[in-house]
Protein backbone atom coordinates (compact mmCIF):
# COMPACT_ATOMS: atom_id res chain seq x y z
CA UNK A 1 -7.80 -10.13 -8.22
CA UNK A 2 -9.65 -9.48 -4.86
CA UNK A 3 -13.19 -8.06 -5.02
CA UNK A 4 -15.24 -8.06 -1.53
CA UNK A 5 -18.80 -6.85 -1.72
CA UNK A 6 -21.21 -5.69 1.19
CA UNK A 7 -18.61 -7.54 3.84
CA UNK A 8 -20.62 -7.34 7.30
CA UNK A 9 -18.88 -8.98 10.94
CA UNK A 10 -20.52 -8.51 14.31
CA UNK A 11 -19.18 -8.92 17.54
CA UNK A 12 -22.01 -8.85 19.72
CA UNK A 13 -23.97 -5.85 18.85
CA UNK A 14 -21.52 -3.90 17.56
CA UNK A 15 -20.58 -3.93 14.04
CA UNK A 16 -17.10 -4.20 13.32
CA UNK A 17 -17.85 -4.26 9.09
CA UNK A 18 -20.79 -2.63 7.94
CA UNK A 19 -21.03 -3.89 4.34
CA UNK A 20 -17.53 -2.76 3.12
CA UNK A 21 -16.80 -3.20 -0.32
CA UNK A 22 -13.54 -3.35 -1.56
CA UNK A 23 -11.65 -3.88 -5.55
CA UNK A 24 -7.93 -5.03 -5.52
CA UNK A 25 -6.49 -5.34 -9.07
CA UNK A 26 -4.38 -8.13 -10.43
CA UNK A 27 -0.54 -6.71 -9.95
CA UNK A 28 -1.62 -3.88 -7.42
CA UNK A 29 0.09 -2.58 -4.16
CA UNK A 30 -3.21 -1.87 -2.12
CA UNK A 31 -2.85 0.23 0.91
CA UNK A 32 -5.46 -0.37 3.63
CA UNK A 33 -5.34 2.30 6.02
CA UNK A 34 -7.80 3.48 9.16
CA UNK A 35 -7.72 4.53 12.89
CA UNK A 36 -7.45 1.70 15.54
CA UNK A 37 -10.68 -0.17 15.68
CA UNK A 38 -11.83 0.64 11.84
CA UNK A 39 -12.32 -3.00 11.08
CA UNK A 40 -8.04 -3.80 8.85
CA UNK A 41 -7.41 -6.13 11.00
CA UNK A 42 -10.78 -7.97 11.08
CA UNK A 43 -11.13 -7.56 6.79
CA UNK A 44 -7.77 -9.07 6.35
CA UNK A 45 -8.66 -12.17 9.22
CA UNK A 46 -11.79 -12.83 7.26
CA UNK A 47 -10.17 -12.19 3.51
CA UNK A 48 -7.45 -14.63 4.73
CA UNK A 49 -10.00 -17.66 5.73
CA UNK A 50 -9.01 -16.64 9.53
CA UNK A 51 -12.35 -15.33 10.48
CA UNK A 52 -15.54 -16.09 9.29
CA UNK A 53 -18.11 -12.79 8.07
CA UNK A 54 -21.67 -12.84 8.55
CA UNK A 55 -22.13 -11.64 5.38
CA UNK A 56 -21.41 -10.23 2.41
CA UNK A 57 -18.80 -11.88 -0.56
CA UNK A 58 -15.17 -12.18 -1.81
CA UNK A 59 -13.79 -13.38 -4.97
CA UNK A 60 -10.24 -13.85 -5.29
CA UNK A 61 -8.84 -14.72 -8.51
CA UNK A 62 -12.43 -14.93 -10.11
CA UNK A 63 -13.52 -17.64 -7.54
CA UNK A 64 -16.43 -16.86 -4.93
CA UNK A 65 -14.78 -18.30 -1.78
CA UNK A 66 -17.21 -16.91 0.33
CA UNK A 67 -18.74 -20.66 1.04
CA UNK A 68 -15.29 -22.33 0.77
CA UNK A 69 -12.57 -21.33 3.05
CA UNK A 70 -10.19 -24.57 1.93
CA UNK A 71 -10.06 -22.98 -1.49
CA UNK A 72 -9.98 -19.14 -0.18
CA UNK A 73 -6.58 -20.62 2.15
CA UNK A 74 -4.60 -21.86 -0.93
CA UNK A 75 -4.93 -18.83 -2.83
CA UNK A 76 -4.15 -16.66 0.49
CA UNK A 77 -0.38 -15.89 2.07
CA UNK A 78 -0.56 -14.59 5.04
CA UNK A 79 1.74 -12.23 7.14
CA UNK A 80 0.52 -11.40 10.45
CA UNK A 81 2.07 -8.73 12.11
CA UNK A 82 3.05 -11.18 15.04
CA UNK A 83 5.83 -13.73 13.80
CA UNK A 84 5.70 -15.56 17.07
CA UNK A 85 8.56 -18.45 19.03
CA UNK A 86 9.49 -21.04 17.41
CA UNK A 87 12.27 -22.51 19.56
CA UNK A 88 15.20 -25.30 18.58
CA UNK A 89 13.37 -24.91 14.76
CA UNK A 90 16.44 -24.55 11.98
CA UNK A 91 14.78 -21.96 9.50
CA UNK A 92 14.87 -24.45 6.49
CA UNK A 93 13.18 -26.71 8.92
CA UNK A 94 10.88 -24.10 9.40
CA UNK A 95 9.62 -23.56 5.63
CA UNK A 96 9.39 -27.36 4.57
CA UNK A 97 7.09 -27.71 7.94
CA UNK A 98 4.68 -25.39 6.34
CA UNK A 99 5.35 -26.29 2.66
CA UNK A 100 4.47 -30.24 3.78
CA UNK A 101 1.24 -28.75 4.61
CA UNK A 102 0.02 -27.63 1.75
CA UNK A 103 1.37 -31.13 0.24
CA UNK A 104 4.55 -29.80 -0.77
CA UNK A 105 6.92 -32.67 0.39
CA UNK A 106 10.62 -34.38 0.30
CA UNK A 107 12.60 -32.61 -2.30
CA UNK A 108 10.19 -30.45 -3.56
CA UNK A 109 9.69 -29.10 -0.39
CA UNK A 110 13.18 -28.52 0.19
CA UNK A 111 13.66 -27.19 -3.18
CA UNK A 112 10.43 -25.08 -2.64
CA UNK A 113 12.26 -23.52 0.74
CA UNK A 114 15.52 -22.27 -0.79
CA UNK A 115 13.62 -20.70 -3.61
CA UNK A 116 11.79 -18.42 -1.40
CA UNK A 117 14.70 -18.03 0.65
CA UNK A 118 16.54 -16.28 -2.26
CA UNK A 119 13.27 -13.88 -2.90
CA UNK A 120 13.63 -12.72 0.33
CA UNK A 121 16.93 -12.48 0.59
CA UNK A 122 17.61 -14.87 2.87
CA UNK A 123 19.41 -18.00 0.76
CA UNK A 124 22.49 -18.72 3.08
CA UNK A 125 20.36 -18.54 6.11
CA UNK A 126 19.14 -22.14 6.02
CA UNK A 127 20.43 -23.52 9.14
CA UNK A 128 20.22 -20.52 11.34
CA UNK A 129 17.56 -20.98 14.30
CA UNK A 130 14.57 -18.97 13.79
CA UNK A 131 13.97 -17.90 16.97
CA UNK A 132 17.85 -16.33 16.94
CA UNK A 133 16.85 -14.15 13.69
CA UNK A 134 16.63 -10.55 13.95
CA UNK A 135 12.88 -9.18 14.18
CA UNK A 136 13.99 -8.54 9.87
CA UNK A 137 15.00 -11.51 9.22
CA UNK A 138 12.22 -12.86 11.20
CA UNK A 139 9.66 -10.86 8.77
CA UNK A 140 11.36 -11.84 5.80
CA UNK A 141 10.82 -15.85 6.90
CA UNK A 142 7.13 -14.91 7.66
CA UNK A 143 7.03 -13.74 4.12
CA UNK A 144 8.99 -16.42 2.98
CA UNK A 145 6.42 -19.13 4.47
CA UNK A 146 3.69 -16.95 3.15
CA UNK A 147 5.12 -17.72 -0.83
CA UNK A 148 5.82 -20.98 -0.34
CA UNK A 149 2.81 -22.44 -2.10
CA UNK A 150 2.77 -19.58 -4.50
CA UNK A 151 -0.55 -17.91 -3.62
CA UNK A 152 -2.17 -15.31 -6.03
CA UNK A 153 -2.58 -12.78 -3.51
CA UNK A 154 -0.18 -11.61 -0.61
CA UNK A 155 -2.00 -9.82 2.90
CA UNK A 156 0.55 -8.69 5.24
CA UNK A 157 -1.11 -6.58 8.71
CA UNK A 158 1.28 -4.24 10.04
CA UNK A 159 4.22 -6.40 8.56
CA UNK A 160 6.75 -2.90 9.41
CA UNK A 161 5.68 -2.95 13.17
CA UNK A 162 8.61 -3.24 15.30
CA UNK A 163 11.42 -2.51 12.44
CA UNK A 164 13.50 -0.01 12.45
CA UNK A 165 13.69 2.78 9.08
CA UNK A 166 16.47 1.28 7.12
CA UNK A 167 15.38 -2.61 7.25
CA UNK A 168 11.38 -0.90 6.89
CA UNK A 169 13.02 0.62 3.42
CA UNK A 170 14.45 -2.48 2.61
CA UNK A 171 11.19 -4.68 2.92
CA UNK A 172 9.63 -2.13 0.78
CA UNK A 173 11.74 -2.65 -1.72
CA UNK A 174 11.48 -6.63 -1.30
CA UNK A 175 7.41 -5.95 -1.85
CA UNK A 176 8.10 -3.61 -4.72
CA UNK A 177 10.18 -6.95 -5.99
CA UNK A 178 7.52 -9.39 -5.56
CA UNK A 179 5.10 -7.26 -7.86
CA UNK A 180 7.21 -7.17 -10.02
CA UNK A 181 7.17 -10.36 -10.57
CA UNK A 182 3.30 -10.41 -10.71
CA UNK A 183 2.21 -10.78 -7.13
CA UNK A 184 -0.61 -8.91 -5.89
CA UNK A 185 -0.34 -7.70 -2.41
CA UNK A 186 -2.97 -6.13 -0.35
CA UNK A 187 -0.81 -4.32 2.70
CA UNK A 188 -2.19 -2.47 6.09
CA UNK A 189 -0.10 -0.14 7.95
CA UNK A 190 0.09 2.91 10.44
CA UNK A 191 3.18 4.06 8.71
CA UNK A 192 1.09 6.24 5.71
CA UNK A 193 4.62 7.86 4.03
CA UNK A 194 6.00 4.46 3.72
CA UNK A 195 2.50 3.36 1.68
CA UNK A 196 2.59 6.76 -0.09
CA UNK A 197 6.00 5.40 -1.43
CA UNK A 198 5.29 2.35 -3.02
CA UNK A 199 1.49 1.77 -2.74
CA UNK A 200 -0.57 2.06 -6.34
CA UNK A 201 -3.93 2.04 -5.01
CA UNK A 202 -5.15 2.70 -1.50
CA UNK A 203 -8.26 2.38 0.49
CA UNK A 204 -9.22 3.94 3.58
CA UNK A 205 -11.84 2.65 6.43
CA UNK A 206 -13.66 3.88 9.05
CA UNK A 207 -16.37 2.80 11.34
CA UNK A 208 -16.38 -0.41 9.24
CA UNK A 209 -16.89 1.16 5.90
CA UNK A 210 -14.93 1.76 2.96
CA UNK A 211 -14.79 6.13 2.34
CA UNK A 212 -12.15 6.35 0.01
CA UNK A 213 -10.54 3.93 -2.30
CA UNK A 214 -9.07 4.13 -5.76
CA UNK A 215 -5.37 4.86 -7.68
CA UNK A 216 -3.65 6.77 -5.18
CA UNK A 217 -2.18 9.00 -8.07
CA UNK A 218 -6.08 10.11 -8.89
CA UNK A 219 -6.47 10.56 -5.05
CA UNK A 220 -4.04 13.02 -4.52
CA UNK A 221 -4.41 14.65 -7.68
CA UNK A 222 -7.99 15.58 -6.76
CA UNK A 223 -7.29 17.05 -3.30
CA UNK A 224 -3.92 18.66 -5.13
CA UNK A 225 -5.71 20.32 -7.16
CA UNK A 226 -7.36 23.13 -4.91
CA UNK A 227 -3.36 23.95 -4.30
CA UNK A 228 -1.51 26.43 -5.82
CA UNK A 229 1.44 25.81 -8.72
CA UNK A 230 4.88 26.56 -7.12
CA UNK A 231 7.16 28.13 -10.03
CA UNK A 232 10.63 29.86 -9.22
CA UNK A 233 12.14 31.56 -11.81
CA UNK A 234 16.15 33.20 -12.36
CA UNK A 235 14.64 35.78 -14.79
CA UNK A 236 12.20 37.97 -16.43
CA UNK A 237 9.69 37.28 -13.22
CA UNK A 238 7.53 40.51 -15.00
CA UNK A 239 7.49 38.23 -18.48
CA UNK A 240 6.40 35.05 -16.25
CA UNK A 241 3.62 36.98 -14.80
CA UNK A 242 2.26 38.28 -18.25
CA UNK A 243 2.56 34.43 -19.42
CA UNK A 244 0.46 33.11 -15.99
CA UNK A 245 -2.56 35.81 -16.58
CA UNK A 246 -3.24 35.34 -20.31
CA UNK A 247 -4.06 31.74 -19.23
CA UNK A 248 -7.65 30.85 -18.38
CA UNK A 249 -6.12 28.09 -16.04
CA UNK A 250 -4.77 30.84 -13.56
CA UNK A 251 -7.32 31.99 -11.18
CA UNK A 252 -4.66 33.74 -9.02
CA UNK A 253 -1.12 34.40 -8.47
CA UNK A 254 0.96 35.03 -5.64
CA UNK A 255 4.79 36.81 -5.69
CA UNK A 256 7.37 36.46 -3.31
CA UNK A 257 10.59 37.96 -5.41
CA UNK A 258 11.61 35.19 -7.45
CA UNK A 259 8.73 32.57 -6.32
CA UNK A 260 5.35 32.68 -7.91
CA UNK A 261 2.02 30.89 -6.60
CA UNK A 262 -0.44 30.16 -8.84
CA UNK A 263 -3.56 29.05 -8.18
CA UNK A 264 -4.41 26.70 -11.59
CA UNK A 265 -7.56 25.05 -12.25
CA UNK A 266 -5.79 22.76 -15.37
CA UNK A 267 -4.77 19.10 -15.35
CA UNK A 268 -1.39 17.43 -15.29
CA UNK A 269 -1.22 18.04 -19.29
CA UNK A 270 -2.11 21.51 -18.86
CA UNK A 271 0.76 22.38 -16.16
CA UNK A 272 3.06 20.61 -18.84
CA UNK A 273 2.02 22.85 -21.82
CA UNK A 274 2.33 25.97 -19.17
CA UNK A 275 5.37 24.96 -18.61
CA UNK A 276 6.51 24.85 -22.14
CA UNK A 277 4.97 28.60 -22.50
CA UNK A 278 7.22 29.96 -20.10
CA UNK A 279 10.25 28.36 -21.70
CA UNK A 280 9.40 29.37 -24.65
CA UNK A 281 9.61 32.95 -23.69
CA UNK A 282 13.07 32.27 -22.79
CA UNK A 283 11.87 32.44 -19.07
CA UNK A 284 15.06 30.38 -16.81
CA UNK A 285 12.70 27.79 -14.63
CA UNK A 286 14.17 26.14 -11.69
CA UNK A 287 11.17 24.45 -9.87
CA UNK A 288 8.29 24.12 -11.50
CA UNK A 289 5.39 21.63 -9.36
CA UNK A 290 2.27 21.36 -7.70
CA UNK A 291 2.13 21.76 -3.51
CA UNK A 292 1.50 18.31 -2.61
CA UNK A 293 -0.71 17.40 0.24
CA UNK A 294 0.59 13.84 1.99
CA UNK A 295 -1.25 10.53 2.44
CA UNK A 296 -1.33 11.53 6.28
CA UNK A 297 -3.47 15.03 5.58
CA UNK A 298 -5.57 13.06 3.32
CA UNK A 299 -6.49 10.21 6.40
CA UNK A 300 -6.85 12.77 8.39
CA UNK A 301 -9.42 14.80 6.85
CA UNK A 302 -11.63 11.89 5.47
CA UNK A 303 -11.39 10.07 9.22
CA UNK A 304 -11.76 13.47 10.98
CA UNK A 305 -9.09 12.47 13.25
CA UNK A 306 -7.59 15.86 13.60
CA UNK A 307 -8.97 16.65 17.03
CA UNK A 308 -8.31 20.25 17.46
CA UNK A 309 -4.45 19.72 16.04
């Protein structure tokens, strides 16, 4: 859906992309994560037709719009993290203002606005003023505008800034709705446990260059894997010991009365099958899982933004 190759922007002398690269697939939640000053904010400007690069290419949809920004707009909805004033404006007035320009007019338009109104939960809310919405409601009418001429790919910058936890979980779930229904929607944020939640694919920048990108199920099952197996058991803790050192997997194992570590070199498979040995042997499992490292640890160590912490 989005593919950006060797993406270069300079302000002054300073570099703000040094040729990032970047693969968004059709139906994906991408994360874009980095420290302040890593270049989101100027990749999504420039992916959105907002900023022009000095180098480098994009496809969206199969179409090089590097050389044609017109075309690179209408296949573009855009959130910005700011929603801004719009004052005396009734919200319906609102969407057919932007839907008449993208040619969307008269009854289409209108019929266009309450559609997207009712994705984002908003049908009823027609003649409100916008400026008297909460900073929610607000979002969700910046979203709204962004679907009303049904782009192919959604980029929203910081669209949870400002919003409290519950209506934050709420517009998850509202995103997690849209790709459903076969939107693709590339999605920056500070907030790394709420991407963790509902992201497929992530990619993180630094200094203007992409050092990590890819399923974010593969990504933390690589750096999971140099942590230990967590296995309590009710019984027979001797007999689940015996089981964990006949396998090859186990490299080393840990007891703490009725909670075992073990360090286990398998894959996902593999911890299933051991799994099934231990039940076998009639051994009572209660918890049975990997130790997880989080999204945050995993930003941290690739940005080396620890600082002493």
């Amino acid at each position: 859906m989005l593919k950006i190759e060797k993406l270069t922007k300079k302000y002054g002398k300073t570099y703000a992309l040094s040729g990032l690269d970047m693969n968004v697939l059709e139906g994906e939640i991408y994360g874009f994560v980095g420290p302040n000053g890593a270049g989101k904010t100027t990749t999504l400007r420039i992916i959105a037709g907002l900023l022009k690069s000095d180098g480098g290419d994009i496809w969206i949809n199969g179409i090089r719009t590097t050389k044609n920004i017109l075309r690179q707009k209408s296949l573009i909805g855009f959130v910005p993290d700011f929603f801004g004033v719009y004052d005396n404006l009734k919200v319906i007035e609102y969407l057919e203002f932007f839907a008449s320009a993208y040619g969307i007019y008269g009854r289409a338009g209108k019929r266009r606005a309450h559609e997207v109104l009712e994705m984002v939960d908003l049908d009823g809310k027609e003649n409100l003023l916008v400026d008297s919405l909460s900073r929610g409601m607000q979002q969700r009418l910046c979203l709204a505008r962004a679907l009303i001429h049904e782009p192919k790919l959604l980029v929203l910058d910081e669209p949870s800034s400002g919003l409290d936890p519950r209506t934050r979980k709420d517009f998850q779930f509202l995103l997690q709705r849209l790709q459903k229904d076969n939107y693709t929607i590339l999605i920056s944020s500070h907030i790394l446990s709420e991407l963790s939640d509902m992201c497929t694919s992530i990619g993180i920048i630094d200094g203007g260059v992409m050092i990590q990108q890819g399923e974010i199920d593969n990504i933390m099952l690589a750096i999971d894997s140099s942590n230990p197996l967590r296995i309590t058991v009710l019984n027979q803790i001797n007999k689940a010991m015996e089981v964990l050192r006949k396998d090859p997997q186990v490299t080393k194992i840990s007891v703490d009365e009725n909670k075992i570590a073990a360090w286990f070199t398998g894959s996902r498979e593999e911890e299933a099958l051991l799994l099934q040995k231990l039940i076998r042997e009639e051994i009572m499992v209660t918890s049975f899982a990997r130790e997880h490292n989080s999204l945050e640890s995993l930003f941290f160590h690739l940005t080396g933004d620890v600082k002493g912490k």
